[in-house]
Protein backbone atom coordinates (compact mmCIF):
# COMPACT_ATOMS: atom_id res chain seq x y z
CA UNK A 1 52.14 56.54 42.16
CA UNK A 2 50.05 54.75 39.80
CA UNK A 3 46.46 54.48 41.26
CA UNK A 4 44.12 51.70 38.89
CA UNK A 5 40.39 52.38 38.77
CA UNK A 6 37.71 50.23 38.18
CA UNK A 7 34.00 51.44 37.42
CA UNK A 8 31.27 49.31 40.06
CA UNK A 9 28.98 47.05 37.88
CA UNK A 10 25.88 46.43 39.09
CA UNK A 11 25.43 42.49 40.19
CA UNK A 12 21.93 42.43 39.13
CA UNK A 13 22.34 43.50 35.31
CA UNK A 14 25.76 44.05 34.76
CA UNK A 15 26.34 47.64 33.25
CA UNK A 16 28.30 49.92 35.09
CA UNK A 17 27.44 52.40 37.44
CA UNK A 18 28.41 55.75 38.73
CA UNK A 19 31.16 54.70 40.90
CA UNK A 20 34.60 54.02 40.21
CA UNK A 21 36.84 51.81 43.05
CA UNK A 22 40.41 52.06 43.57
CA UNK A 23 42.90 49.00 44.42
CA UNK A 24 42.84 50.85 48.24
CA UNK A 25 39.00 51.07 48.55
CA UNK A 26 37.31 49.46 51.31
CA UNK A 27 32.93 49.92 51.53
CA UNK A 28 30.96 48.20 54.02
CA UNK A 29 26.80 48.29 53.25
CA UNK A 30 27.58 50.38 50.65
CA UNK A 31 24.12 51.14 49.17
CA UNK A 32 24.66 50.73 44.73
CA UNK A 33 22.27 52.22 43.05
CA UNK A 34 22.31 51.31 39.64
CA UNK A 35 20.68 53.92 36.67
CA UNK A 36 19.94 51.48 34.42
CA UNK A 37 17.89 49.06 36.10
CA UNK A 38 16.59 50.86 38.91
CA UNK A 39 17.59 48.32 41.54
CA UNK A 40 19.71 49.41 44.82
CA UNK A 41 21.91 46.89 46.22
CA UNK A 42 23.97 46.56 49.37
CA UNK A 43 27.65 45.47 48.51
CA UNK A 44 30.93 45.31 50.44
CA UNK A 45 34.55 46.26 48.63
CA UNK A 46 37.67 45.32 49.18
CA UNK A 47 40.34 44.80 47.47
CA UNK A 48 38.02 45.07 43.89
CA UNK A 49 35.72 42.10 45.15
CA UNK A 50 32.53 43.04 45.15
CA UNK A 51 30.47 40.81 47.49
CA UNK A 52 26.19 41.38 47.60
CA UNK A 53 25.46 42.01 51.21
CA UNK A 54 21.37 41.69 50.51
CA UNK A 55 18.71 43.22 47.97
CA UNK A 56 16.83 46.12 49.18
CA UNK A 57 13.25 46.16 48.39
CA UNK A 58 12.03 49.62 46.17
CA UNK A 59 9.78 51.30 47.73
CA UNK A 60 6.28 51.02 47.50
């Protein structure tokens, strides 16, 4: 079985993140949180497309 893996990049700057998709992944509202720039964004995956659901706010 040979499983590909694909590190998340965050949609707002680009680098990766912490999380790593495979071909068979499916999120819905998956909260990203990316270290770099701080930001948390909702996404859906499937199928390695990674569609923005919404930007969350940070908190005040």
């Amino acid at each position: 079985m040979n499983l590909r893996l694909e590190w998340v990049k965050c949609p707002i700057c680009g680098n990766k993140t912490r999380i790593k998709i495979g071909q068979d992944t499916i999120m819905k509202s998956f909260p990203l949180f990316c270290p770099k720039c701080k930001q948390e964004t909702l996404i859906d995956v499937e199928r390695f497309l990674i569609k923005v659901v919404q930007d969350t706010e940070p908190d005040a």
